[in-house]
Protein backbone atom coordinates (compact mmCIF):
# COMPACT_ATOMS: atom_id res chain seq x y z
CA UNK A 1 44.22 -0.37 64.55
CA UNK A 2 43.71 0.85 60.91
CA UNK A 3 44.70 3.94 59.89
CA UNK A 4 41.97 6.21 58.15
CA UNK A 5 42.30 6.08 54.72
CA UNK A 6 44.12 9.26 52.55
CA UNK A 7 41.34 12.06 51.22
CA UNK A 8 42.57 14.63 48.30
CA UNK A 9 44.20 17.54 49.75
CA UNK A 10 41.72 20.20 50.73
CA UNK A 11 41.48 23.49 49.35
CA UNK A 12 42.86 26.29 51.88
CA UNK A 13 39.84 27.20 53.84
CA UNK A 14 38.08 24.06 53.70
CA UNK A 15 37.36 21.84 57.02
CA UNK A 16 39.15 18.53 56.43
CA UNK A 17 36.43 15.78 57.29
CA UNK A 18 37.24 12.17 58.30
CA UNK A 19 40.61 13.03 59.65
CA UNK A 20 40.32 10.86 63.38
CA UNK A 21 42.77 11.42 66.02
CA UNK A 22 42.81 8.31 68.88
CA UNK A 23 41.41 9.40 71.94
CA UNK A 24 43.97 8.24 74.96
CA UNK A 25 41.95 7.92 77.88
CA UNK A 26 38.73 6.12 76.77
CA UNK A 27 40.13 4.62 73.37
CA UNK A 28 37.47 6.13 70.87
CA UNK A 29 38.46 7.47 67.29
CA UNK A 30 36.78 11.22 67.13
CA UNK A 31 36.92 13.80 64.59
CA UNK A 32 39.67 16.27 64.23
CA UNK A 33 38.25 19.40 62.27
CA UNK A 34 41.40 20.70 60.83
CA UNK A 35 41.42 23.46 58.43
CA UNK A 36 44.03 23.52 55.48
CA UNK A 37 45.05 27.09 56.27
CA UNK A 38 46.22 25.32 59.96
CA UNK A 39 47.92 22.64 58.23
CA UNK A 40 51.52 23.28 56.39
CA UNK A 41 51.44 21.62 53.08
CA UNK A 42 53.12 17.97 53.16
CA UNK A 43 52.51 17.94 56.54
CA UNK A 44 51.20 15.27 58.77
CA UNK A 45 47.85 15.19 60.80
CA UNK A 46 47.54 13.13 63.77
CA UNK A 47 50.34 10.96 62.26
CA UNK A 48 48.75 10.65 58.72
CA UNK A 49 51.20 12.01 55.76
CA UNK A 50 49.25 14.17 53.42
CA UNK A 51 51.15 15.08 50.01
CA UNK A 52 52.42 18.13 48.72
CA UNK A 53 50.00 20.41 46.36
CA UNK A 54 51.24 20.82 43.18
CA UNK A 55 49.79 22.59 40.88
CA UNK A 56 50.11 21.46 37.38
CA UNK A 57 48.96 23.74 34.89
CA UNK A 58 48.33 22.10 31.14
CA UNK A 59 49.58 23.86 28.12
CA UNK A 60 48.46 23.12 25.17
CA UNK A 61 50.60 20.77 22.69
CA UNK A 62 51.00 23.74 20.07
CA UNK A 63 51.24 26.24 22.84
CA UNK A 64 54.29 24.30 24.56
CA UNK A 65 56.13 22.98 21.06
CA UNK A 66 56.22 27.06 20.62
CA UNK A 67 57.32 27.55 24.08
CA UNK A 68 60.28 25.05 23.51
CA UNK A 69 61.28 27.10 20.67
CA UNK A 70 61.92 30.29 23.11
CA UNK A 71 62.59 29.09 26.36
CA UNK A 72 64.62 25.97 27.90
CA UNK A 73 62.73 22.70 29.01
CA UNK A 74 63.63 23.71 32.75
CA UNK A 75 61.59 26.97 32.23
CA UNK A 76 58.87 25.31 30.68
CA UNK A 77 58.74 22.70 33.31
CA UNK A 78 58.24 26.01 35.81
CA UNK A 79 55.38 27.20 33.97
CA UNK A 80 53.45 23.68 34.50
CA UNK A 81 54.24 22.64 37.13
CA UNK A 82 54.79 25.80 39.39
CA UNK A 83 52.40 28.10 37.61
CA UNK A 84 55.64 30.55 36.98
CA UNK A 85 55.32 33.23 34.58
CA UNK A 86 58.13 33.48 32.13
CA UNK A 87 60.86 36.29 32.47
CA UNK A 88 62.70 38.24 30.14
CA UNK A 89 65.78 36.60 31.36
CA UNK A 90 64.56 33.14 30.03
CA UNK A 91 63.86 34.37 26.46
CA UNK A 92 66.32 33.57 23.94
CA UNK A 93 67.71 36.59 22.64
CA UNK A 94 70.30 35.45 19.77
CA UNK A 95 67.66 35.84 16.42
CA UNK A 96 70.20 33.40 14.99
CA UNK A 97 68.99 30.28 17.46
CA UNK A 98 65.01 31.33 17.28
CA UNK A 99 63.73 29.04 14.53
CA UNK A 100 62.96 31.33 11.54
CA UNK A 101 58.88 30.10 11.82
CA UNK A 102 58.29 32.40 14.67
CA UNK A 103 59.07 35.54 12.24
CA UNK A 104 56.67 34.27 10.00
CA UNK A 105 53.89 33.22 12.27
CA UNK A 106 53.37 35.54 14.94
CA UNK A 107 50.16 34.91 15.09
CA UNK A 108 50.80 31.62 16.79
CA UNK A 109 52.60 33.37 19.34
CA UNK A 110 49.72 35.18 20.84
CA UNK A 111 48.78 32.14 22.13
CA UNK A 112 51.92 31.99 24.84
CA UNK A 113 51.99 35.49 25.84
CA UNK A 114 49.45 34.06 28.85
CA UNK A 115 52.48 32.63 30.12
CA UNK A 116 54.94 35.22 29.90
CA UNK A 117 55.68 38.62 31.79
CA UNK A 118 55.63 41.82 29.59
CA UNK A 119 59.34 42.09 29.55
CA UNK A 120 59.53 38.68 28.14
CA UNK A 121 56.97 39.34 25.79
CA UNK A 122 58.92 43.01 24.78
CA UNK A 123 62.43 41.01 24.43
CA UNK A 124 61.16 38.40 22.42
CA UNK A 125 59.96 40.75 20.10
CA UNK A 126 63.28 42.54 19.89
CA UNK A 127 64.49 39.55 18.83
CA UNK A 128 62.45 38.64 16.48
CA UNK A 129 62.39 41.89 14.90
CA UNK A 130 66.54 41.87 14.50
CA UNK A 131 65.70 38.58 12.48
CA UNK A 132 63.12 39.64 10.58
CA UNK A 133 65.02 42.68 9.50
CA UNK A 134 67.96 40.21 8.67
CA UNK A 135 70.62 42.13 10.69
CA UNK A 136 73.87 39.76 9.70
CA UNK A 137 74.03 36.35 11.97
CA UNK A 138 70.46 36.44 12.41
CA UNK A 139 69.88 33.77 9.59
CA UNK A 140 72.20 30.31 10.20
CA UNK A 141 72.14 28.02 7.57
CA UNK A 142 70.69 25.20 8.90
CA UNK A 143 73.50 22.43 7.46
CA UNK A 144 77.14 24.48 8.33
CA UNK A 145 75.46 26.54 11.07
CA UNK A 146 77.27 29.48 9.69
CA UNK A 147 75.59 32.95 9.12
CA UNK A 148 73.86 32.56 5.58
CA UNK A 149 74.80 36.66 5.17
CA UNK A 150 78.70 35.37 3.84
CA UNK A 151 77.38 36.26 0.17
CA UNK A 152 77.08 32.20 -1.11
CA UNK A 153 73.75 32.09 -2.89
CA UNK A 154 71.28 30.78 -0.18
CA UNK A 155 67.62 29.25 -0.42
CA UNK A 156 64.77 29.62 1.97
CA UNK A 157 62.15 26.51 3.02
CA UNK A 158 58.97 27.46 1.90
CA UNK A 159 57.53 25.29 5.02
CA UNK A 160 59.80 25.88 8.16
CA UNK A 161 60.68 29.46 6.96
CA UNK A 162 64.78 28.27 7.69
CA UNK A 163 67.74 29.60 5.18
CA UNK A 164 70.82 27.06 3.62
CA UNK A 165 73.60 27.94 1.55
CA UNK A 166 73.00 25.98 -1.63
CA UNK A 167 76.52 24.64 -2.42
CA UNK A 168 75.49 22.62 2.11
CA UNK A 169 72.54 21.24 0.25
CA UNK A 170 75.35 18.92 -2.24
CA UNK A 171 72.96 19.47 -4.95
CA UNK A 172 73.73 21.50 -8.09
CA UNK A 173 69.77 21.77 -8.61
CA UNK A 174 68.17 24.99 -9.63
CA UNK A 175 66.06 25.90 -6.58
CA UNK A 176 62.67 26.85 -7.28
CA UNK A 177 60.24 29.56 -5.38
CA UNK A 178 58.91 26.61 -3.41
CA UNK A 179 61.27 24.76 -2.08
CA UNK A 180 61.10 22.51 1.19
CA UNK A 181 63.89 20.98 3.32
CA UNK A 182 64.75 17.51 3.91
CA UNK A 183 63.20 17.98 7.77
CA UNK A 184 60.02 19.00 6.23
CA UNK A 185 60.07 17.20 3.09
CA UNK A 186 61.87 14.08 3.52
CA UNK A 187 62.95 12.06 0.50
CA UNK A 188 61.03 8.66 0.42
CA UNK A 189 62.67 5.37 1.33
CA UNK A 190 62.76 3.83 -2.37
CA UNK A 191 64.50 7.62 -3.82
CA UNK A 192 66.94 7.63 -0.88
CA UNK A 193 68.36 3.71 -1.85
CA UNK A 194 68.69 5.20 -5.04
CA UNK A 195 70.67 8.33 -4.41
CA UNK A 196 73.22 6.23 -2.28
């Protein structure tokens, strides 16, 4: 005998259709209305193995690359796949490992707040605000990953917002207002054989 083939799992409520239990005495396949609210999820009907519902929620690209920056990879996993809001506990809250964009582009935040609980939201701008108002060790340089408030003569990246001590760069260049890091402005191949 062939066993009825697999339908998407039903939404909670919903009569399942074309689910067939065998009929002992007479041998006839007949219908088996089964509602989802009846039936446990990953459960089987009548001997047929339906899966689990998971709920995957899709975030956005720019949405989760700003997520990443705040919260672990574990937590973000939660909000997709588990529809899990994010809690205060799971915000970063040393200013010196938030990248130094998010001070500069809140507005980009607003987009992630749909994901978060208010104390999240309320902690992560406590944090942000103790490294906006560059309370010492709330800057890093990005080379030495020491606190850029030592008093060596530091210089900002005019594209990822993110402070290094000149004398990490091993340049003895004169820095100019716009300056850009090697992550965001990487030297070409043919100046980098060069330099070497």
């Amino acid at each position: 005998m062939q066993a009825p083939e697999l339908h998407p799992v039903p939404v909670p409520g919903k009569v399942w259709s074309q689910v067939y239990k065998q009929d002992d005495t007479n041998g006839v396949r007949q219908e088996d209305d089964i509602t989802a609210a009846e039936k446990p999820c990953n459960a089987s009907v009548n001997g047929q193995q339906y899966p689990k519902q998971t709920r995957v929620l899709h975030i956005p690209a720019e949405e989760k690359y700003i997520l990443l920056m705040i919260i672990d990879e574990e937590a973000v996993r939660k909000v997709e796949t588990e529809g899990k809001q994010v809690t205060e506990d799971e915000i970063e809250t040393k200013p010196e490992k938030l990248p130094g964009r998010l001070v500069m582009k809140r507005q980009e935040l607003k987009g992630v707040y749909k994901y978060m609980d208010e104390d999240a939201i309320t902690t992560l701008h406590a944090t942000l605000k103790a490294k906006e108002d560059d309370i010492p060790g709330a800057w890093i340089c990005q080379e030495c990953t020491e606190i850029t408030a030592d008093g060596r003569e530091v210089v900002e990246c005019e594209s990822c917002y993110e402070w290094y001590h000149t004398a990490c760069l091993g340049t003895t260049q004169n820095y100019k207002a716009t300056w850009s890091c090697r992550k965001c402005n990487p030297v070409p191949q043919s100046k980098r054989q060069k330099i070497k």
